[in-house]
N, C-alpha and C. Protein backbone atom coordinates (compact mmCIF):
# COMPACT_ATOMS: atom_id res chain seq x y z
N UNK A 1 11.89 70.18 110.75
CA UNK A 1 11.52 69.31 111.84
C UNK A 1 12.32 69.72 113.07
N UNK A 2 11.73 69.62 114.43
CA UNK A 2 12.62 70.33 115.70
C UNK A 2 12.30 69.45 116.09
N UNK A 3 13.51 69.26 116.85
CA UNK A 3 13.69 67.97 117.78
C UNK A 3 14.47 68.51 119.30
N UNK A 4 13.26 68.03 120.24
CA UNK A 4 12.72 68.72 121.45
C UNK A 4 13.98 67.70 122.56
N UNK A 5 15.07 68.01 122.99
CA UNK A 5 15.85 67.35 124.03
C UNK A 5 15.17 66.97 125.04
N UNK A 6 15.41 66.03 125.56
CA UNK A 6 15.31 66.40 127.48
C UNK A 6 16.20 65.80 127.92
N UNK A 7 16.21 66.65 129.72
CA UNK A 7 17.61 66.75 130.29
C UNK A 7 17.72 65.34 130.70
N UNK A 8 19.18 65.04 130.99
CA UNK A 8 20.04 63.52 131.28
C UNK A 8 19.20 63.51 132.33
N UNK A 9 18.56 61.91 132.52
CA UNK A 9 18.01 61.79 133.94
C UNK A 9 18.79 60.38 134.18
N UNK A 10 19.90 60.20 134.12
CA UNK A 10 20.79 59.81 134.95
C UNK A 10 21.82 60.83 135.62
N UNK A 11 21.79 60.94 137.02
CA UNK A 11 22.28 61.53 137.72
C UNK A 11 23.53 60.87 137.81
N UNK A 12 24.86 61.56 137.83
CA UNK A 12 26.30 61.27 138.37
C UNK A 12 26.74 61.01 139.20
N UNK A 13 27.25 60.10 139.69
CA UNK A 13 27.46 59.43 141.21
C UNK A 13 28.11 61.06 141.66
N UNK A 14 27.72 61.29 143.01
CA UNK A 14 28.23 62.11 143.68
C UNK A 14 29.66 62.10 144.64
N UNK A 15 30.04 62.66 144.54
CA UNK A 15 31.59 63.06 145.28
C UNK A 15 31.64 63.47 146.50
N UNK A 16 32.38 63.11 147.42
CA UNK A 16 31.61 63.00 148.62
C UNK A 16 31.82 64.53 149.36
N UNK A 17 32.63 65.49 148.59
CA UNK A 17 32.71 66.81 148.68
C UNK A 17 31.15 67.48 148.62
N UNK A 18 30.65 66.70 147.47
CA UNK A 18 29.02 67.51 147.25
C UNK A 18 28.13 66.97 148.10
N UNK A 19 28.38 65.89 148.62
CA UNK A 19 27.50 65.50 149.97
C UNK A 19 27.22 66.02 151.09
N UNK A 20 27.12 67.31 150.95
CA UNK A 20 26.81 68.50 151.80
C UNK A 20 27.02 69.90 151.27
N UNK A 21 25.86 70.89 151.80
CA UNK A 21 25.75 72.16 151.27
C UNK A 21 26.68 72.98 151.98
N UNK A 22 27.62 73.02 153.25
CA UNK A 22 28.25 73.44 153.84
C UNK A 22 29.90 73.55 153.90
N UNK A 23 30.32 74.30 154.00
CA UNK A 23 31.85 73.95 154.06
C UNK A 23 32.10 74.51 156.03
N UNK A 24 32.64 73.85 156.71
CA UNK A 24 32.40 73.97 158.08
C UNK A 24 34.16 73.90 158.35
N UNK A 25 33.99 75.15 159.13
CA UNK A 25 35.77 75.43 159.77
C UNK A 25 35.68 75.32 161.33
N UNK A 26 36.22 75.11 161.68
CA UNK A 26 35.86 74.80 163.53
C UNK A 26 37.62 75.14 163.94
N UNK A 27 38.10 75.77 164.82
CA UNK A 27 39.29 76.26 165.68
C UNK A 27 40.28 76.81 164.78
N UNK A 28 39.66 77.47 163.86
CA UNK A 28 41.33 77.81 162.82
C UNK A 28 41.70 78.62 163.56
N UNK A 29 43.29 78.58 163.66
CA UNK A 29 44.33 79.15 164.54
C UNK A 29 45.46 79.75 163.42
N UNK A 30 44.72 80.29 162.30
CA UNK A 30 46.00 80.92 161.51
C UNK A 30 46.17 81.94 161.62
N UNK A 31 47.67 83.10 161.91
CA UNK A 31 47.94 84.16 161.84
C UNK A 31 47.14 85.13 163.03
N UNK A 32 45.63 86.05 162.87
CA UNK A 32 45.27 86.73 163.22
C UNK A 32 44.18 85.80 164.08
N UNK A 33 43.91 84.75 163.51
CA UNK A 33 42.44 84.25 163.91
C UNK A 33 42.75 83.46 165.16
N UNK A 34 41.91 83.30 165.71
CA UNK A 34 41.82 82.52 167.20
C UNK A 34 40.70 81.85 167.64
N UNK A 35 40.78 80.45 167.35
CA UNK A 35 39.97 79.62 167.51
C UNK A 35 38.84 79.74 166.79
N UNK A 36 38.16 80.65 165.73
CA UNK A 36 37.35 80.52 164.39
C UNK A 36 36.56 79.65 164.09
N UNK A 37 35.09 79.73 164.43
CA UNK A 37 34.33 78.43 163.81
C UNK A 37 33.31 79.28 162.94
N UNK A 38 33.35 78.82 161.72
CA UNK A 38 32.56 79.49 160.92
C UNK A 38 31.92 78.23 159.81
N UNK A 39 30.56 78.26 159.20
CA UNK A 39 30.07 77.43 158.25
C UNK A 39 29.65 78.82 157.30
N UNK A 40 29.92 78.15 156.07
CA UNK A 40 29.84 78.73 154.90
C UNK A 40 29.70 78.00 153.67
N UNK A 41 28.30 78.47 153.22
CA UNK A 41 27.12 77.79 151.89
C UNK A 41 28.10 77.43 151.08
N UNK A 42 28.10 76.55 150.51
CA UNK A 42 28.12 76.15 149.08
C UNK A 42 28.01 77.01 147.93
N UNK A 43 28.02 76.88 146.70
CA UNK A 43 27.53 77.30 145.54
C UNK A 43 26.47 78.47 145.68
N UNK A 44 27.55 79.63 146.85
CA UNK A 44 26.88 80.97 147.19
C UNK A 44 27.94 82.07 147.26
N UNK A 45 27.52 83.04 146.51
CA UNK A 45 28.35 84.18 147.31
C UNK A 45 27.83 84.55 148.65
N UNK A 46 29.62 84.38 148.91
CA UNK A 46 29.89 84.58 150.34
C UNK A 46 30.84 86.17 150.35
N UNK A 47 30.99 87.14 151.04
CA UNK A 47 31.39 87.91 151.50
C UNK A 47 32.28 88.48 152.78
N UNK A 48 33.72 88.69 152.90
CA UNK A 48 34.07 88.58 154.13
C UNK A 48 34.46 90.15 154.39
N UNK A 49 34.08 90.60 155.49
CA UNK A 49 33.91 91.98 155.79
C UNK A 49 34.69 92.27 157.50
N UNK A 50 35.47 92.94 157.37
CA UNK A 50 36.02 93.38 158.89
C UNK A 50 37.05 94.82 158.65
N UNK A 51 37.09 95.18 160.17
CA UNK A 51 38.44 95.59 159.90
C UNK A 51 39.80 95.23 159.65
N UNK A 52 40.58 96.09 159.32
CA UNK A 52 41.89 95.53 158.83
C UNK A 52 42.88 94.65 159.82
N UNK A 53 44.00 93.77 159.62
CA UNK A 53 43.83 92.73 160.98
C UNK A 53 43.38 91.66 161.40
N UNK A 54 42.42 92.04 160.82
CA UNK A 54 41.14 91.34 161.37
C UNK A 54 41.18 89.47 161.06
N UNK A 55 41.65 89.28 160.21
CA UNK A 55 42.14 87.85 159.86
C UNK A 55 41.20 87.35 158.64
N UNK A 56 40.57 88.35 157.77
CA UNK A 56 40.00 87.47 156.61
C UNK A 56 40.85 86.76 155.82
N UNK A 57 41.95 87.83 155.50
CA UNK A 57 42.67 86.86 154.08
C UNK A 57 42.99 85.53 154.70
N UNK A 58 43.36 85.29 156.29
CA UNK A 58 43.97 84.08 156.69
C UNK A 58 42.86 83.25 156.54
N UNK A 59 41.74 83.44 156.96
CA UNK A 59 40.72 82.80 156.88
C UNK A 59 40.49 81.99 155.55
N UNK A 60 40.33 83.17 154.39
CA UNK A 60 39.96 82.45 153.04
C UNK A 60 41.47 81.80 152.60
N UNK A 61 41.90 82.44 152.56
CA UNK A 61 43.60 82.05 151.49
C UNK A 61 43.90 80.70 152.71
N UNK A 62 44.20 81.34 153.20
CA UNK A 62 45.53 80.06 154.36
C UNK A 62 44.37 78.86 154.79
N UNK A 63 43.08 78.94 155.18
CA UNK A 63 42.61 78.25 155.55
C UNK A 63 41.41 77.47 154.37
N UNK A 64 40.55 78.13 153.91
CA UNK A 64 39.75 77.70 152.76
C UNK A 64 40.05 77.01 151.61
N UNK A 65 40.66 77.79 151.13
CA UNK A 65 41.48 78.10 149.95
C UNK A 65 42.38 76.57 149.98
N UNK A 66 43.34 76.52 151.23
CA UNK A 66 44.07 75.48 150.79
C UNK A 66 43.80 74.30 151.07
N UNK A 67 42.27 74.10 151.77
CA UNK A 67 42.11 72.82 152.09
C UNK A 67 41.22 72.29 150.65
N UNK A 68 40.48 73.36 149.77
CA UNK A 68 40.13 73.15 148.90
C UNK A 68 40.96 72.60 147.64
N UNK A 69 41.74 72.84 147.84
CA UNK A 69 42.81 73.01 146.56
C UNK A 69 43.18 71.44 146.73
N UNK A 70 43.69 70.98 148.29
CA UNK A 70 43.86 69.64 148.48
C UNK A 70 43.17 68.84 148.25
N UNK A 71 41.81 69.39 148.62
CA UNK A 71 40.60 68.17 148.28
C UNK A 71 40.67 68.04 146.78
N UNK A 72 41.12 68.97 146.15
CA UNK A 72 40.99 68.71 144.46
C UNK A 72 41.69 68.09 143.93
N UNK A 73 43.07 68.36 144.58
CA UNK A 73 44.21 67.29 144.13
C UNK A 73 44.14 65.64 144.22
N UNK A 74 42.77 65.29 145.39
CA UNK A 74 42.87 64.25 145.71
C UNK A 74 41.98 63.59 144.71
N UNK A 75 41.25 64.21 143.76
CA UNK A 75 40.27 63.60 142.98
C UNK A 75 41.23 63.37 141.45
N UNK A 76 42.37 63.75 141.51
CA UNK A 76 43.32 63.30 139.94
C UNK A 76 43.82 61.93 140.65
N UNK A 77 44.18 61.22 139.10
CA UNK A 77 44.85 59.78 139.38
C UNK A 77 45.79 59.97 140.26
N UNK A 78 46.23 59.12 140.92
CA UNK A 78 47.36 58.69 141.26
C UNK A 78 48.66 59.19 140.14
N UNK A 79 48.89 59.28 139.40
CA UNK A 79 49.90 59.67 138.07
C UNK A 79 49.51 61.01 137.94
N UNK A 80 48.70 61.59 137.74
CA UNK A 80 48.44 63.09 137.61
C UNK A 80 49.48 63.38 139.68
N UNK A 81 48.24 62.59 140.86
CA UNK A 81 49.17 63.74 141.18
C UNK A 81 50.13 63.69 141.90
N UNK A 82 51.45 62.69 141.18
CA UNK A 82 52.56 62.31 141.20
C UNK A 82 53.05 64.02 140.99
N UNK A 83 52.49 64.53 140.04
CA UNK A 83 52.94 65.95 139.21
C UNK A 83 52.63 67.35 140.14
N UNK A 84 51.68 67.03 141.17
CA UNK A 84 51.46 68.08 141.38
C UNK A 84 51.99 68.72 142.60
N UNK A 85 51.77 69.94 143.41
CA UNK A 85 52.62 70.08 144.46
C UNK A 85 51.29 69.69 145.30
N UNK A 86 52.27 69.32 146.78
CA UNK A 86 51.35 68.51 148.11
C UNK A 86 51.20 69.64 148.45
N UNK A 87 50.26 69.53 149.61
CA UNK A 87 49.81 70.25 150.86
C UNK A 87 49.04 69.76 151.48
N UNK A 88 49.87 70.23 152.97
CA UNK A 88 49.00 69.69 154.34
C UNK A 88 48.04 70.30 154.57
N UNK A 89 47.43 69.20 155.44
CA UNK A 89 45.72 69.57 155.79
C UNK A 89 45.57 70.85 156.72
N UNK A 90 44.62 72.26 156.27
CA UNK A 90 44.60 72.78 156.74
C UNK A 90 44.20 73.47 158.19
């Protein structure tokens, strides 16, 4: 006998991170970059291409990277992230 699933059609309250397909940077001023406004997809490869200098790693690492990391920290309890290390908004 096979027994045919179907998918959860209760949907998961959403997080207000996924409440948009965009991740949007407006004046980053780190290291190489100068004043930087860039939007970049969601749940896409993305690609960053220049010459050397040029300010990608600041872009992804110093700027992406760590505002993401914060937004993640902010979704553990309160007690989790007693544990974890802070960081300011990027």
């Amino acid at each position: 006998m096979s027994m045919a699933t179907s998918p959860d059609t209760h949907s998961a309250e959403l997080h207000t991170a996924d409440s948009h397909d965009l991740i949007r940077v407006h004046g980053a001023r780190v290291n190489n970059l100068k004043d930087v406004s860039v939007e970049i997809p969601k749940r896409r490869l993305t690609v960053f291409t220049g010459v050397s200098g040029s300010g990608k790693s600041s872009l992804v690492f110093d700027t992406i990277a760590a505002e993401s990391q914060r937004m993640i920290n902010e979704t553990y309890s309160a007690f989790v992230q007693g544990f974890m290390p802070t960081y300011s908004r990027a």
